[in-house]
PDB file of N, CA and C in Angstrom:
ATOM      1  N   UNK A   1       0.804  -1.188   0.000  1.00  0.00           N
ATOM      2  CA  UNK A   1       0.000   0.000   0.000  1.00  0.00           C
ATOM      3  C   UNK A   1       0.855   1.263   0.000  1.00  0.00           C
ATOM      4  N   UNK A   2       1.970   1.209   0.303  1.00  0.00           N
ATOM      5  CA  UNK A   2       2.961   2.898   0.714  1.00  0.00           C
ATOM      6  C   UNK A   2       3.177   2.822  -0.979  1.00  0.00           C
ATOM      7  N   UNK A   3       3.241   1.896  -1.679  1.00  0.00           N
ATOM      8  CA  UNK A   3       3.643   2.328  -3.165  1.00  0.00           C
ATOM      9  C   UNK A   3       2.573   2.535  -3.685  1.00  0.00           C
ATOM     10  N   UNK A   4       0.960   2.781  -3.573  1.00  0.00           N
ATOM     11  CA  UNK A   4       0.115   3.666  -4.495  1.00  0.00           C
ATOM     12  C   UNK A   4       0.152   4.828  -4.332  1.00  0.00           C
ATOM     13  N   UNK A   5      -0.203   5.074  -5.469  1.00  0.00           N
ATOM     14  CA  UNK A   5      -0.093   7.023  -5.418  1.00  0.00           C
ATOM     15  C   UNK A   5      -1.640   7.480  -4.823  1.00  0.00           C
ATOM     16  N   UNK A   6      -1.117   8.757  -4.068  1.00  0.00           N
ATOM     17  CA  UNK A   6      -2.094   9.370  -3.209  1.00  0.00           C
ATOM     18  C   UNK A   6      -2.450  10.775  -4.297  1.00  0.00           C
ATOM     19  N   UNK A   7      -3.915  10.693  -4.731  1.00  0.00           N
ATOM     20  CA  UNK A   7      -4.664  11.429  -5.685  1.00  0.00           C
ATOM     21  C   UNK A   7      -5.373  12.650  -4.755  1.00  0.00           C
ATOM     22  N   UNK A   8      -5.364  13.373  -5.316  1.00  0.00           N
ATOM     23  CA  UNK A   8      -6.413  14.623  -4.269  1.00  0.00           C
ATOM     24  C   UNK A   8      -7.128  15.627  -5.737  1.00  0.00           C
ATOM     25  N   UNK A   9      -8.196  15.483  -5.290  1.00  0.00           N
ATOM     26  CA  UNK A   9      -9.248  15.713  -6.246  1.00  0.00           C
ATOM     27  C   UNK A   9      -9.776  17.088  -5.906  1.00  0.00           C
ATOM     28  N   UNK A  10      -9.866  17.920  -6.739  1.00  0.00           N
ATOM     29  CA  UNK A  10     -10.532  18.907  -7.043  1.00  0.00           C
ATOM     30  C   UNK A  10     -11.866  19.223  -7.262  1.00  0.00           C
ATOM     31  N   UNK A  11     -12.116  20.684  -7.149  1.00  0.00           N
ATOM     32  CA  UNK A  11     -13.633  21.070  -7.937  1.00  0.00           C
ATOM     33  C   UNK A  11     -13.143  22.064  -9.040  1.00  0.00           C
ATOM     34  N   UNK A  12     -14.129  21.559 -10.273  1.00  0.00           N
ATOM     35  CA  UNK A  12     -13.516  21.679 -11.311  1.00  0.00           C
ATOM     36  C   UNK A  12     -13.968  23.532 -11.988  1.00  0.00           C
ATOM     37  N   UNK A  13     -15.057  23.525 -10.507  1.00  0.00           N
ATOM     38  CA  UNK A  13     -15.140  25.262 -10.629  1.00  0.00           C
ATOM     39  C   UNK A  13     -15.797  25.857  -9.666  1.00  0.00           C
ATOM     40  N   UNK A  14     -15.497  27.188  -9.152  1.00  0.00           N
ATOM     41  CA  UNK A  14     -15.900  27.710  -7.894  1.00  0.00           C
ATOM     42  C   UNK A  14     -17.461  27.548  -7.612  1.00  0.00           C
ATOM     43  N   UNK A  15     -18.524  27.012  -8.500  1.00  0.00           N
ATOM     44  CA  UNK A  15     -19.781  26.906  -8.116  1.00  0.00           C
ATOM     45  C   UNK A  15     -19.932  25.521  -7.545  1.00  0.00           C
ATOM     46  N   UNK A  16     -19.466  24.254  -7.890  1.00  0.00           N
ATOM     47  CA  UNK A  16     -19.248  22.961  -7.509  1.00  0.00           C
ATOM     48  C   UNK A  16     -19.269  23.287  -6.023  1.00  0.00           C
ATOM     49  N   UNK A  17     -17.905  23.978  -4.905  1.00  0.00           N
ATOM     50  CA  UNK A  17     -18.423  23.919  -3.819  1.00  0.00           C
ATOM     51  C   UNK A  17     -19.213  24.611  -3.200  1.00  0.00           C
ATOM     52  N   UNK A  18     -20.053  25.865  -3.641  1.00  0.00           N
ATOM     53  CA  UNK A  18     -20.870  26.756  -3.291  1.00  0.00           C
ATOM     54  C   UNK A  18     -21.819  25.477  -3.479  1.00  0.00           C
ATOM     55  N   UNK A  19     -22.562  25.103  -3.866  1.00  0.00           N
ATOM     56  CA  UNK A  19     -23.410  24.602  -3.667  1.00  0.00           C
ATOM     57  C   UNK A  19     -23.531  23.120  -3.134  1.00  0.00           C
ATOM     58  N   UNK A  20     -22.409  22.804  -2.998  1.00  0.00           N
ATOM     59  CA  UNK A  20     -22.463  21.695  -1.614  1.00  0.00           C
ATOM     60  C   UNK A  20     -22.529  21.881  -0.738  1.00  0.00           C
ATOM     61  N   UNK A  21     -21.660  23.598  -0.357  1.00  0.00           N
ATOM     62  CA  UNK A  21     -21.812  23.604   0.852  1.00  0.00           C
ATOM     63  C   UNK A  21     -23.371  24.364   1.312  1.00  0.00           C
ATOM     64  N   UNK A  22     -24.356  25.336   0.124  1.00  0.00           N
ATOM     65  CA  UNK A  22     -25.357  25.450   0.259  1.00  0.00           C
ATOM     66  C   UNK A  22     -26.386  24.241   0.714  1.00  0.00           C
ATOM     67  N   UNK A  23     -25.821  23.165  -0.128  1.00  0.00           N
ATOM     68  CA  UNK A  23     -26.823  21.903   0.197  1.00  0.00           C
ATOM     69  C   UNK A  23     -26.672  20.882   1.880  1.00  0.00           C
ATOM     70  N   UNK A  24     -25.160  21.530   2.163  1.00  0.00           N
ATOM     71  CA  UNK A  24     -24.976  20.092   3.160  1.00  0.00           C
ATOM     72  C   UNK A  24     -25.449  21.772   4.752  1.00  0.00           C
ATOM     73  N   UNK A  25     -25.744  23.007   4.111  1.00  0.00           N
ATOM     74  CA  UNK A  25     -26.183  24.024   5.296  1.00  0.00           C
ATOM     75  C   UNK A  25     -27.554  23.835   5.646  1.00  0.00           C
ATOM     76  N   UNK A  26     -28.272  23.468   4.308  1.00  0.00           N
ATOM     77  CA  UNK A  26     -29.425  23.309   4.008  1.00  0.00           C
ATOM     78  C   UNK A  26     -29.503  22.365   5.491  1.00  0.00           C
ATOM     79  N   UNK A  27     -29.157  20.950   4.735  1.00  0.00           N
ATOM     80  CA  UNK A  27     -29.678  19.584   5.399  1.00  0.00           C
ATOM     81  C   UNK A  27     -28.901  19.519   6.839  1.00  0.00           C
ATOM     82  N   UNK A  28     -27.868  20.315   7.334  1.00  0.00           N
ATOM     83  CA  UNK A  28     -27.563  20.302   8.097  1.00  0.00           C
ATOM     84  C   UNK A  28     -28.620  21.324   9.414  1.00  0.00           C
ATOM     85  N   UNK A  29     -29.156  22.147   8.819  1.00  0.00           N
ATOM     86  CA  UNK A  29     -29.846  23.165   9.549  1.00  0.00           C
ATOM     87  C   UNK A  29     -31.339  23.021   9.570  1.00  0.00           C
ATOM     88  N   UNK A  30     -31.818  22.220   8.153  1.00  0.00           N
ATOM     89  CA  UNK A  30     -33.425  21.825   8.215  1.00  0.00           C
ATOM     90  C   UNK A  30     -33.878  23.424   8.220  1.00  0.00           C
ATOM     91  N   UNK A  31     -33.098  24.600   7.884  1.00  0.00           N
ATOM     92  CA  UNK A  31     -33.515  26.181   7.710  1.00  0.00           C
ATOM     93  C   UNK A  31     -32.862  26.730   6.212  1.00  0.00           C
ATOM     94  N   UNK A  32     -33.895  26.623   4.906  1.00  0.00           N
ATOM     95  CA  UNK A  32     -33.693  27.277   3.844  1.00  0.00           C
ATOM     96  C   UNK A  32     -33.642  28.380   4.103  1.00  0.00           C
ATOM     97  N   UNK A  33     -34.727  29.081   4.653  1.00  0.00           N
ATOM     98  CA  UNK A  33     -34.827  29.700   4.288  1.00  0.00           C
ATOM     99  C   UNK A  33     -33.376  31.345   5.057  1.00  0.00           C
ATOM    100  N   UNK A  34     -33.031  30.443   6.444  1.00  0.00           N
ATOM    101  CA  UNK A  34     -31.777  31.261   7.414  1.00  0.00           C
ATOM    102  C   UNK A  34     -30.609  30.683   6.842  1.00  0.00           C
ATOM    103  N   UNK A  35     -30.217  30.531   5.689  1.00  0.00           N
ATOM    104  CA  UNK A  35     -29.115  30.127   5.076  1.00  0.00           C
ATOM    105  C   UNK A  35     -27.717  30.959   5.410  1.00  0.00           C
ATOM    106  N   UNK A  36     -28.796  32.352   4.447  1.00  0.00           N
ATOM    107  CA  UNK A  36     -27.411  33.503   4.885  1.00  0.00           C
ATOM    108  C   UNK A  36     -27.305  33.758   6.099  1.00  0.00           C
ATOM    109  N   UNK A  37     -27.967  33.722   7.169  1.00  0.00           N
ATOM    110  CA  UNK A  37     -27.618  33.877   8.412  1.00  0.00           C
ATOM    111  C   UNK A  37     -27.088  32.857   8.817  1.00  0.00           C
ATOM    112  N   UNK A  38     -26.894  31.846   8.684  1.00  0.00           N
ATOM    113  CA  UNK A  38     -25.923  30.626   9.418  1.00  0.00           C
ATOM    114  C   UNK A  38     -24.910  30.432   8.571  1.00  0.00           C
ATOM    115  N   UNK A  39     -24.338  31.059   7.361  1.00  0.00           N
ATOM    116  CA  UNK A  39     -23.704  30.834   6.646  1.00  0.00           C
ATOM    117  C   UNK A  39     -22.321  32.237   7.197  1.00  0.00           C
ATOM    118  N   UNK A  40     -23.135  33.486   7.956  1.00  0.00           N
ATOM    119  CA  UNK A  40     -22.703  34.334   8.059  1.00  0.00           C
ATOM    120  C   UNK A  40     -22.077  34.016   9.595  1.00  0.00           C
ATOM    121  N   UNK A  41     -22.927  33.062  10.152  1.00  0.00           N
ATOM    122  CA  UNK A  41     -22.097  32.914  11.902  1.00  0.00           C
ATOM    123  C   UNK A  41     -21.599  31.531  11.725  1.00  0.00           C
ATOM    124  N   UNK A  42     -21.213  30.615  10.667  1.00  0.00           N
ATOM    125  CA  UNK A  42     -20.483  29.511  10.480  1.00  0.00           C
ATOM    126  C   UNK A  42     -19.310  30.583  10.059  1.00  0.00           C
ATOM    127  N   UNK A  43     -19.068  31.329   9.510  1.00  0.00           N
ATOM    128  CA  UNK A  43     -17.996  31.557   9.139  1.00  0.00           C
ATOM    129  C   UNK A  43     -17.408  32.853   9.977  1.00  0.00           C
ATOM    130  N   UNK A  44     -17.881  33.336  10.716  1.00  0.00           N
ATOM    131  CA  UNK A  44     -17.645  34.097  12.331  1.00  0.00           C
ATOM    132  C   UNK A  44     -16.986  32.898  13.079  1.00  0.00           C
ATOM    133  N   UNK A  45     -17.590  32.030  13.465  1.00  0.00           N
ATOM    134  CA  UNK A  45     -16.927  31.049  14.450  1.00  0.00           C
ATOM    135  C   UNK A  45     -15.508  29.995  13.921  1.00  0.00           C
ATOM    136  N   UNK A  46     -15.831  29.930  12.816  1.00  0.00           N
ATOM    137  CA  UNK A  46     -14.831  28.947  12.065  1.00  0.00           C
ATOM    138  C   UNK A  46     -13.707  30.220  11.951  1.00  0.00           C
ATOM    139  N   UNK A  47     -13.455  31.695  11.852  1.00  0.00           N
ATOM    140  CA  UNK A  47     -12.117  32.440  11.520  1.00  0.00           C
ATOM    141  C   UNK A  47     -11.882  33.094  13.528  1.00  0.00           C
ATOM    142  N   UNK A  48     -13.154  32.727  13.992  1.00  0.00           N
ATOM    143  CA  UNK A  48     -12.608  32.831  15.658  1.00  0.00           C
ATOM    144  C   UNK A  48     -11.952  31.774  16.267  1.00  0.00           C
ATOM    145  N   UNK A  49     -11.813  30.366  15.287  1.00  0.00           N
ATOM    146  CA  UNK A  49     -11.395  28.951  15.967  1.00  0.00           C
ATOM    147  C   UNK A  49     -11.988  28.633  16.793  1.00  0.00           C
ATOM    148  N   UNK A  50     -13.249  28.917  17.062  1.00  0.00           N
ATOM    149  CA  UNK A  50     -14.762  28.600  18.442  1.00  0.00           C
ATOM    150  C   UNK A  50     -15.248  27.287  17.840  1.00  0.00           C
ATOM    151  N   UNK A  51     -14.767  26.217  18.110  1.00  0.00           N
ATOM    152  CA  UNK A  51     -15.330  24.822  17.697  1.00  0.00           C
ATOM    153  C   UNK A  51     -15.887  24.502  18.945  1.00  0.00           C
ATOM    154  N   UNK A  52     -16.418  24.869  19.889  1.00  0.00           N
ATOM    155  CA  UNK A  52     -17.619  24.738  20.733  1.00  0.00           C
ATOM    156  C   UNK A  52     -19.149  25.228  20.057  1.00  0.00           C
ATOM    157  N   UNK A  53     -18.766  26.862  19.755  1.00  0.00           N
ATOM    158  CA  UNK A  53     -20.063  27.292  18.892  1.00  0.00           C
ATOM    159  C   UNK A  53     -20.365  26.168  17.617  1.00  0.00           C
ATOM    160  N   UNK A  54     -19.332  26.024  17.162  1.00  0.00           N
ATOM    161  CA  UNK A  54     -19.572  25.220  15.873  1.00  0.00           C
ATOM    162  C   UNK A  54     -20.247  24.096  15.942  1.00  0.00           C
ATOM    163  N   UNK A  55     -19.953  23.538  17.274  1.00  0.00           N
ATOM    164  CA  UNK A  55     -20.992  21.970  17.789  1.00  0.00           C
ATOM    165  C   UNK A  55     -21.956  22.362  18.393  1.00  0.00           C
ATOM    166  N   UNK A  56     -22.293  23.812  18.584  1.00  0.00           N
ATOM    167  CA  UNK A  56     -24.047  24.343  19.265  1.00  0.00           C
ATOM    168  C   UNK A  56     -24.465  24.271  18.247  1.00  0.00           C
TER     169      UNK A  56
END
């Protein structure tokens, strides 16, 4: 196994992860319609390094 090559895969354009991560905020929150608002304090807590908030 140490002799296969280790592949790391891409998105093949900046909308690919916008909308995964729209979809996995979605299903993660069960709130379409507070997207931009949890999208706006996921990314408050994730550049404060608060991985307590992040598991509230």
């Amino acid at each position: 196994m140490a002799d296969e090559p280790i592949y790391r895969l891409g998105y093949p354009n900046r909308d690919v992860p916008k909308s995964l991560n729209e979809c996995l905020l979605d299903c993660l929150t069960g709130d379409m319609l507070g997207r931009v608002e949890h999208s706006v304090r996921l990314e408050q807590l994730l550049r404060a390094g608060d991985l307590a908030g992040l598991e509230r």
